[in-house]
PDB file of N, CA and C in Angstrom:
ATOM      1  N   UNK A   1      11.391  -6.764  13.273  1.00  0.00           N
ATOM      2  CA  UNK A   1      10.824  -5.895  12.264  1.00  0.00           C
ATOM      3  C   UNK A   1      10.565  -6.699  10.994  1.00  0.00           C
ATOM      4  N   UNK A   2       9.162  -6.433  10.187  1.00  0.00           N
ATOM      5  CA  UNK A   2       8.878  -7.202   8.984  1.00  0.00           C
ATOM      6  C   UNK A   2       8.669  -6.142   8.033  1.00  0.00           C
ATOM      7  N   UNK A   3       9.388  -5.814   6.791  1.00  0.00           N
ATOM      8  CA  UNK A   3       8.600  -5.047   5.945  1.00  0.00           C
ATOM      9  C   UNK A   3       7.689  -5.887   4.437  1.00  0.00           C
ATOM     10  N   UNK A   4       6.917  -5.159   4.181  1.00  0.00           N
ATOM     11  CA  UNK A   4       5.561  -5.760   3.134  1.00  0.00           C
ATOM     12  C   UNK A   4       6.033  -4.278   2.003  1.00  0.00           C
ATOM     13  N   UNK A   5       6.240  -5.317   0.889  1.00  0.00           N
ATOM     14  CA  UNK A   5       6.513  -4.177  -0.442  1.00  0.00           C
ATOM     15  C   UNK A   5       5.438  -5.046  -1.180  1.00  0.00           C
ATOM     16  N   UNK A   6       4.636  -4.083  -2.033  1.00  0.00           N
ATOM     17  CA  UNK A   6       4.176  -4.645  -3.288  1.00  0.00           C
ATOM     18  C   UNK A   6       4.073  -3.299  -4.659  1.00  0.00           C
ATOM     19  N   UNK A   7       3.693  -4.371  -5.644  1.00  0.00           N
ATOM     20  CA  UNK A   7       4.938  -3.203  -6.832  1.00  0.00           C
ATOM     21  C   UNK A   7       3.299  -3.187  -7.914  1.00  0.00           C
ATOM     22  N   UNK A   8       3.100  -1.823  -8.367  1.00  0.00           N
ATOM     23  CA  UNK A   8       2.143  -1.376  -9.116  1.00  0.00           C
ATOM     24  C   UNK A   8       2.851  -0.989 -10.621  1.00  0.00           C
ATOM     25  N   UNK A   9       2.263  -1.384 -11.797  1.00  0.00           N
ATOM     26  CA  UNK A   9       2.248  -1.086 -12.882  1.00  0.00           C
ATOM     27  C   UNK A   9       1.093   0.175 -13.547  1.00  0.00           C
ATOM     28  N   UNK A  10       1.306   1.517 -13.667  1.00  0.00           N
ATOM     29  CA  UNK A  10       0.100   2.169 -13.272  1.00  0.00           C
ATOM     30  C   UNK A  10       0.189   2.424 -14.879  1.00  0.00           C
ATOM     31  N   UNK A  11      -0.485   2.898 -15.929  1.00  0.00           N
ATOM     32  CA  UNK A  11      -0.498   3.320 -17.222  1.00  0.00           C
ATOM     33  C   UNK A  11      -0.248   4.693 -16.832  1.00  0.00           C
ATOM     34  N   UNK A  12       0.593   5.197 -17.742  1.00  0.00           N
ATOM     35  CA  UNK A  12       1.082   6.422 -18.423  1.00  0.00           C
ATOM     36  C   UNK A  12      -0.320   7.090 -18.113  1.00  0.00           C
ATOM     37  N   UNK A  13       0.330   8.402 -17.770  1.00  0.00           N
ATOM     38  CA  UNK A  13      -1.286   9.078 -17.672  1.00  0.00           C
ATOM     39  C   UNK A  13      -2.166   9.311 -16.566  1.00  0.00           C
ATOM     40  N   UNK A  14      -1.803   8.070 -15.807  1.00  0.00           N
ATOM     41  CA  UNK A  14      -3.039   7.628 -14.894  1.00  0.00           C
ATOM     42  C   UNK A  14      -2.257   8.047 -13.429  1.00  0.00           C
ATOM     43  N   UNK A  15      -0.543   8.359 -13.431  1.00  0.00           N
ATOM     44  CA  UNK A  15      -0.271   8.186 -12.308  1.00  0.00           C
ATOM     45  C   UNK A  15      -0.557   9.368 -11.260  1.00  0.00           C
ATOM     46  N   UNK A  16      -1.551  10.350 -11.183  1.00  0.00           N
ATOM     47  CA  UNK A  16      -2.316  11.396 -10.433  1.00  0.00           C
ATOM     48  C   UNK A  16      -3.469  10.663  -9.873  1.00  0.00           C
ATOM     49  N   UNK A  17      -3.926   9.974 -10.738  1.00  0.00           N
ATOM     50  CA  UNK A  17      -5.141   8.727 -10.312  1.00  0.00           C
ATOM     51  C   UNK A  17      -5.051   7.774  -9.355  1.00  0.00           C
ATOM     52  N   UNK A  18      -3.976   7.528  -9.302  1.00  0.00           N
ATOM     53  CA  UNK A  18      -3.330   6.482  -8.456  1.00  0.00           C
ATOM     54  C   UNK A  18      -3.233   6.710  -7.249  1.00  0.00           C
ATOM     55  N   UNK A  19      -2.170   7.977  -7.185  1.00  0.00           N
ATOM     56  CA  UNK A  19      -1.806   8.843  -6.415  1.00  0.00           C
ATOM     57  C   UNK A  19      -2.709   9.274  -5.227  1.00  0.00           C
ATOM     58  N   UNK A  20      -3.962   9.787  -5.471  1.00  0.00           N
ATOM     59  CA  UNK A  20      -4.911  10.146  -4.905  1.00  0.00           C
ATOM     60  C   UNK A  20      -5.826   9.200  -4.746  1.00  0.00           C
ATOM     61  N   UNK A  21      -5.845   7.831  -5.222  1.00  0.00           N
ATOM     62  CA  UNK A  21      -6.430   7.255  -4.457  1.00  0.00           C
ATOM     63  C   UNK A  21      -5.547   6.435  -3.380  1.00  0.00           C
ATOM     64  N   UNK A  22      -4.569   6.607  -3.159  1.00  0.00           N
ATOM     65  CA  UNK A  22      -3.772   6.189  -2.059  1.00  0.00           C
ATOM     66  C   UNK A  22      -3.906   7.405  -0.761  1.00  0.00           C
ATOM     67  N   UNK A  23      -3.682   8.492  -1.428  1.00  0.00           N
ATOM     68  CA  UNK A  23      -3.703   9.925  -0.496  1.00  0.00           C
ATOM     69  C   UNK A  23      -5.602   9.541   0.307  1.00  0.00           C
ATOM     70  N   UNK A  24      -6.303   9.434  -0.521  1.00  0.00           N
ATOM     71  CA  UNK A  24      -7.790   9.731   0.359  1.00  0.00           C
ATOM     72  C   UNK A  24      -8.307   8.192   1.078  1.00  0.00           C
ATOM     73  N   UNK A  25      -7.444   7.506   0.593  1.00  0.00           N
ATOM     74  CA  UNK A  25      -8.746   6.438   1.159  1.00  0.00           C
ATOM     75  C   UNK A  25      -8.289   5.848   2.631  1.00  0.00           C
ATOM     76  N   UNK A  26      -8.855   5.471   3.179  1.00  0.00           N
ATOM     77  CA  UNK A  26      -8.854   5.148   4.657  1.00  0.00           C
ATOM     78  C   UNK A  26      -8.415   3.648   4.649  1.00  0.00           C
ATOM     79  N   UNK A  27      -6.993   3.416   5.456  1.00  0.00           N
ATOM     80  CA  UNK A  27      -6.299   2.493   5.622  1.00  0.00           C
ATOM     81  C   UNK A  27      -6.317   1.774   7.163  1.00  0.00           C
ATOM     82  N   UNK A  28      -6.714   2.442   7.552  1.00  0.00           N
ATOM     83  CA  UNK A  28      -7.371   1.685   9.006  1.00  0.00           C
ATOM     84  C   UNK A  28      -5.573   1.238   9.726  1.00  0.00           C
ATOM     85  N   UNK A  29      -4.465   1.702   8.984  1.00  0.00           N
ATOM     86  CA  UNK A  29      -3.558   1.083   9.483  1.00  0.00           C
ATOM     87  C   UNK A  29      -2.918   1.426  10.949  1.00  0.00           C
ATOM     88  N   UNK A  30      -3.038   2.784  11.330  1.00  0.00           N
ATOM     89  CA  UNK A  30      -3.157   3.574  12.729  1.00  0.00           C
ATOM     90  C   UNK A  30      -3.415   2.447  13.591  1.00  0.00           C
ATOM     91  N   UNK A  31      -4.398   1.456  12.874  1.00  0.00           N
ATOM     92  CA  UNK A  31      -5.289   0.908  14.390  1.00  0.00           C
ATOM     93  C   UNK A  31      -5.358  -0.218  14.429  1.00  0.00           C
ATOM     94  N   UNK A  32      -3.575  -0.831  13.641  1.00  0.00           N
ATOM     95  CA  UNK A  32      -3.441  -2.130  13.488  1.00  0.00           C
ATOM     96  C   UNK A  32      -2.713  -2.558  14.297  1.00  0.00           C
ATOM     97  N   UNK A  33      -2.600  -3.373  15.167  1.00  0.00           N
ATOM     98  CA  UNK A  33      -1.265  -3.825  16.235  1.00  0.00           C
ATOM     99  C   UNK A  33      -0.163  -4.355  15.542  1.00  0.00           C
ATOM    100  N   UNK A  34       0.841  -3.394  15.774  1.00  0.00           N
ATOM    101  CA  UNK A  34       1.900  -3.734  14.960  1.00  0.00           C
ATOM    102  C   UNK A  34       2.617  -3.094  13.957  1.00  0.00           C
ATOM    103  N   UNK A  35       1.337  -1.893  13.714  1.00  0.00           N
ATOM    104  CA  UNK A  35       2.051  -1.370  12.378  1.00  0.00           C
ATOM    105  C   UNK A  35       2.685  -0.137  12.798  1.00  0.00           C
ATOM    106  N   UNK A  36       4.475  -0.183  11.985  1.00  0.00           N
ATOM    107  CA  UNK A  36       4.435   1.282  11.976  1.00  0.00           C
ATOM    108  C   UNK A  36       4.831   2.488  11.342  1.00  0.00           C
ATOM    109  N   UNK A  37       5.030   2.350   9.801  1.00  0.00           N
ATOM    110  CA  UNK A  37       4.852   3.205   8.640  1.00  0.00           C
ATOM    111  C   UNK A  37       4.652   2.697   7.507  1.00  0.00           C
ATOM    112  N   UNK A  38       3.956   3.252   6.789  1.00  0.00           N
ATOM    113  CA  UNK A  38       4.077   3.064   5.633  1.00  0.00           C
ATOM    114  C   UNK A  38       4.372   4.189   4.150  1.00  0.00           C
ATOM    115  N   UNK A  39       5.059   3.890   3.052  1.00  0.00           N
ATOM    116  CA  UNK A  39       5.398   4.733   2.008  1.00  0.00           C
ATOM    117  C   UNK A  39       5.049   4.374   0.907  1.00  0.00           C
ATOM    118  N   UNK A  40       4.649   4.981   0.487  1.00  0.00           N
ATOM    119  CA  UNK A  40       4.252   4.772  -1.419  1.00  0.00           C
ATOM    120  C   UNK A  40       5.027   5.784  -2.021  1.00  0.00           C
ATOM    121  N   UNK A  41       6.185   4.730  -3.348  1.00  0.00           N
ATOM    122  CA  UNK A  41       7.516   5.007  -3.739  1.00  0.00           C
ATOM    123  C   UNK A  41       7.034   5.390  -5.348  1.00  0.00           C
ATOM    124  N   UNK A  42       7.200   6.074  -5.991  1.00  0.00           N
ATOM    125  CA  UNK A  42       7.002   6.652  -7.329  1.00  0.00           C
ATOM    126  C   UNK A  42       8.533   6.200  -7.864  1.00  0.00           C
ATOM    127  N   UNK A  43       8.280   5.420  -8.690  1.00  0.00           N
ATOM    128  CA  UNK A  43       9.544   4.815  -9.694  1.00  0.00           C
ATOM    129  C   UNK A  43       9.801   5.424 -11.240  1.00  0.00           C
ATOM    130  N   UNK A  44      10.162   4.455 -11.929  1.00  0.00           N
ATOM    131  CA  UNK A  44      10.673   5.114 -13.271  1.00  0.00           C
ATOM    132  C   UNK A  44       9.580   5.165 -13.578  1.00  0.00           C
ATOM    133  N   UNK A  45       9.489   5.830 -15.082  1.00  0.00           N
ATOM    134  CA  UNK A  45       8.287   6.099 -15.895  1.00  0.00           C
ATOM    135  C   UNK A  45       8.917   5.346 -17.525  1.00  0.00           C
ATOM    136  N   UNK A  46       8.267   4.044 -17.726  1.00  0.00           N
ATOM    137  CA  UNK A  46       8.246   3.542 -18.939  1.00  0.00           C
ATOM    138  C   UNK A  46       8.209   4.303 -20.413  1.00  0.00           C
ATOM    139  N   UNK A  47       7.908   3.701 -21.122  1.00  0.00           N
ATOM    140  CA  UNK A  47       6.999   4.213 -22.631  1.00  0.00           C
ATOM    141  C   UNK A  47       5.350   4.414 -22.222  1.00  0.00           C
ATOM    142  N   UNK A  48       5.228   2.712 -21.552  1.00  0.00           N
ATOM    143  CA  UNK A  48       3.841   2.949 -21.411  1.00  0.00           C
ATOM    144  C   UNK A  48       2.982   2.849 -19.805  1.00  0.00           C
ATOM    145  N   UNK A  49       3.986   2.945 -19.088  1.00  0.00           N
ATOM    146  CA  UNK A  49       3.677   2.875 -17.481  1.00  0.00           C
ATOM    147  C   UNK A  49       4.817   3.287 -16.477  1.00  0.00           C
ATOM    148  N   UNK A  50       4.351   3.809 -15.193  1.00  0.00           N
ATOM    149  CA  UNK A  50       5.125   3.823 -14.042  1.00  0.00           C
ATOM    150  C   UNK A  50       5.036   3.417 -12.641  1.00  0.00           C
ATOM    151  N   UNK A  51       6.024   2.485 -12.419  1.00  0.00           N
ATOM    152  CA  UNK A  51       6.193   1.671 -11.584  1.00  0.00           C
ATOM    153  C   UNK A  51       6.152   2.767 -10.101  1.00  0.00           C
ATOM    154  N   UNK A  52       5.580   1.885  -9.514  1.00  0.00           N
ATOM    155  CA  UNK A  52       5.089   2.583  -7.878  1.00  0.00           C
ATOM    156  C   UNK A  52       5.247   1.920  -6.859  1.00  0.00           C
ATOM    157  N   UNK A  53       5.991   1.097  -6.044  1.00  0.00           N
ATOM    158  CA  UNK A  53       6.070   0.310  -4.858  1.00  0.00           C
ATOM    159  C   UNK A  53       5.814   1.246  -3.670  1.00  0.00           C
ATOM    160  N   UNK A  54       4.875  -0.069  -2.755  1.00  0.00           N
ATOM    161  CA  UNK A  54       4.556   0.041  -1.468  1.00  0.00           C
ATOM    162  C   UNK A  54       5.572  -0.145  -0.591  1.00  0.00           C
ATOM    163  N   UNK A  55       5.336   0.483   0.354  1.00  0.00           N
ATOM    164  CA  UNK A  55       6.485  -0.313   1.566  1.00  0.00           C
ATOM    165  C   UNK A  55       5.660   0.211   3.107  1.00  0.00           C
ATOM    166  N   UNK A  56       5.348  -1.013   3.561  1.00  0.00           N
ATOM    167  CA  UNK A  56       4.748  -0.745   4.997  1.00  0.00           C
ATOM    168  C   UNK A  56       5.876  -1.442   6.144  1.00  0.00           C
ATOM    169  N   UNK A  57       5.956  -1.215   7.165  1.00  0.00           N
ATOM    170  CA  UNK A  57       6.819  -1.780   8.130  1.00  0.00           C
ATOM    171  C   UNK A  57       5.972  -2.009   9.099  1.00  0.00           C
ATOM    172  N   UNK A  58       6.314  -3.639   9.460  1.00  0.00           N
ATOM    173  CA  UNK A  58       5.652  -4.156  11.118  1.00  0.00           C
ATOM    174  C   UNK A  58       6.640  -4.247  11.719  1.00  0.00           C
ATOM    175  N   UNK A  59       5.776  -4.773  13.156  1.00  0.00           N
ATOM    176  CA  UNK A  59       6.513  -4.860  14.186  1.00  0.00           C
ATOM    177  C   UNK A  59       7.223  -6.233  14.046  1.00  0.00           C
ATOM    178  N   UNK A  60       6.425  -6.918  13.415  1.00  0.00           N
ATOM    179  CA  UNK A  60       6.710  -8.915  12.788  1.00  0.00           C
ATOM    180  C   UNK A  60       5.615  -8.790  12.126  1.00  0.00           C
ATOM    181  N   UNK A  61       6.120 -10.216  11.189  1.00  0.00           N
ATOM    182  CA  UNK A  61       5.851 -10.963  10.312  1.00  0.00           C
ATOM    183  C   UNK A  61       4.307 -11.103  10.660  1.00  0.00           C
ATOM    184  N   UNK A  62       4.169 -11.693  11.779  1.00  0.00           N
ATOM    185  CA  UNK A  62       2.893 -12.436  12.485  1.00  0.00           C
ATOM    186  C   UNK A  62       1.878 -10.977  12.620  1.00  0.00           C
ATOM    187  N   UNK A  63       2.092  -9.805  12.661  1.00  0.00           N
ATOM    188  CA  UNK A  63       1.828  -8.438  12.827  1.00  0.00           C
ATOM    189  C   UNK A  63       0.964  -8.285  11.642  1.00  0.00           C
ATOM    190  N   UNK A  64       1.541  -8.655  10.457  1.00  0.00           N
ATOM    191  CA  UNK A  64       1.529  -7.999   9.153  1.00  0.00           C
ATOM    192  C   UNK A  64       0.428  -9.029   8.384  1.00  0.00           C
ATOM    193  N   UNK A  65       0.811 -10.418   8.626  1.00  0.00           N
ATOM    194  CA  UNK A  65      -0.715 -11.637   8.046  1.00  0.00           C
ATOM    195  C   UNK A  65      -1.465 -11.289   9.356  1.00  0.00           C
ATOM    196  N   UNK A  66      -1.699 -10.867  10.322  1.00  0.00           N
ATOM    197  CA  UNK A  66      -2.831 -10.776  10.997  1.00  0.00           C
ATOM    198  C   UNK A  66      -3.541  -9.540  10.336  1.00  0.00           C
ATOM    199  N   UNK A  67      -2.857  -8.683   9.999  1.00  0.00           N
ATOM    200  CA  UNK A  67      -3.321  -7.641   9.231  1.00  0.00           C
ATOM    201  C   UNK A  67      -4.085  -8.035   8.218  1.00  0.00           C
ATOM    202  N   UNK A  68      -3.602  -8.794   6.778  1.00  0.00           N
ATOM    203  CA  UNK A  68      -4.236  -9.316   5.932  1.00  0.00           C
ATOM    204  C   UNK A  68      -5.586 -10.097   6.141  1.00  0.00           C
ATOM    205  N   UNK A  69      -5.328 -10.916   7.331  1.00  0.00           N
ATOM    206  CA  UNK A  69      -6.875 -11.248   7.509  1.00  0.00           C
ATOM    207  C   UNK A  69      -7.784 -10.500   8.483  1.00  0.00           C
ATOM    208  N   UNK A  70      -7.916  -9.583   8.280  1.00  0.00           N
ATOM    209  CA  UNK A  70      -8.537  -8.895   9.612  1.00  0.00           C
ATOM    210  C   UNK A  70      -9.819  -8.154   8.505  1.00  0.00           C
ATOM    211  N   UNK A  71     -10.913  -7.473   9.439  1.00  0.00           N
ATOM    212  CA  UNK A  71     -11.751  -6.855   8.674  1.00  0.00           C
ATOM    213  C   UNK A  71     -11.131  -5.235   8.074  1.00  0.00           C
ATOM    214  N   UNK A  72     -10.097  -4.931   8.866  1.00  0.00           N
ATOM    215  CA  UNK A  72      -9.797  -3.461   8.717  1.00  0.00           C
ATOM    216  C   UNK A  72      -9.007  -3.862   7.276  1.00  0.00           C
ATOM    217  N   UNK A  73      -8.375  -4.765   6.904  1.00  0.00           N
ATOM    218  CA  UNK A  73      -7.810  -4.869   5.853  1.00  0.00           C
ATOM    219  C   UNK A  73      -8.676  -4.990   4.734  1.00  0.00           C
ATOM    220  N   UNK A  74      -9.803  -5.953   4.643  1.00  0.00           N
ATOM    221  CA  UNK A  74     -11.045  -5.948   3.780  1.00  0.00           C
ATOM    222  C   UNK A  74     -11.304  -4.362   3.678  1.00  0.00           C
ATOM    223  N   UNK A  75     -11.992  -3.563   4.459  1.00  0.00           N
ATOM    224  CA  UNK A  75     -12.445  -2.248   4.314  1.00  0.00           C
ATOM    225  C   UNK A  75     -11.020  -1.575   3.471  1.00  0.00           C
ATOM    226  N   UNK A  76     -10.348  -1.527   4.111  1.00  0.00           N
ATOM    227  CA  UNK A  76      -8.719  -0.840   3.014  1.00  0.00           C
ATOM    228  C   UNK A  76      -8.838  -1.436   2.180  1.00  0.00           C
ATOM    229  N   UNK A  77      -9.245  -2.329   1.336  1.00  0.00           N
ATOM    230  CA  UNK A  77      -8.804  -2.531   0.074  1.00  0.00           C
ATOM    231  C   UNK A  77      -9.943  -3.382  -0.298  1.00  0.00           C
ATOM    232  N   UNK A  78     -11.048  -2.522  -0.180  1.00  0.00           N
ATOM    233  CA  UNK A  78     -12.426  -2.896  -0.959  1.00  0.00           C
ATOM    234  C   UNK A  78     -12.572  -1.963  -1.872  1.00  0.00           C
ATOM    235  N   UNK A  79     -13.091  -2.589  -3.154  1.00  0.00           N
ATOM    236  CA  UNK A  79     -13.107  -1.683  -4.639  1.00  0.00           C
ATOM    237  C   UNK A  79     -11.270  -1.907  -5.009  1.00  0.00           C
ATOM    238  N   UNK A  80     -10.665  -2.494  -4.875  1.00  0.00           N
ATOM    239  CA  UNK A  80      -9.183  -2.678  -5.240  1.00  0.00           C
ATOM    240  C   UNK A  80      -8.708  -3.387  -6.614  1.00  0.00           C
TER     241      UNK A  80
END
């Protein structure tokens, strides 16, 4: 098992914005070999931002950079 976290700084304000663009956009991850959940974590809320970490889980390591270079990953995270 490999898990992939990455950590968002979102501005005050904005975190409904965020939110929903995680909720609508198409992650192609269903139809990745290897993958098999992922969560988006809502953290503290600053003065002037709130922290948001990812957390996806593979099957391996090798699972998760094949992911990164693949086209389904380009399409997920085009306009990013």
């Amino acid at each position: 098992m490999f898990i992939a976290m990455n950590r968002f700084k979102i501005v005050k304000g904005r975190e409904m914005d965020f939110e929903e663009i995680w909720i609508t956009r198409e992650t192609q991850l269903e139809t990745v070999p290897g993958f098999k959940k992922f969560h988006l974590v809502r953290g503290n809320s600053e003065e002037t931002h709130t922290l948001y970490a990812s957390h996806s889980t593979w099957r391996s390591e090798v699972d998760f950079v094949n992911w990164t270079k693949s086209e389904a990953f380009r399409l997920a995270h085009k306009g990013a």
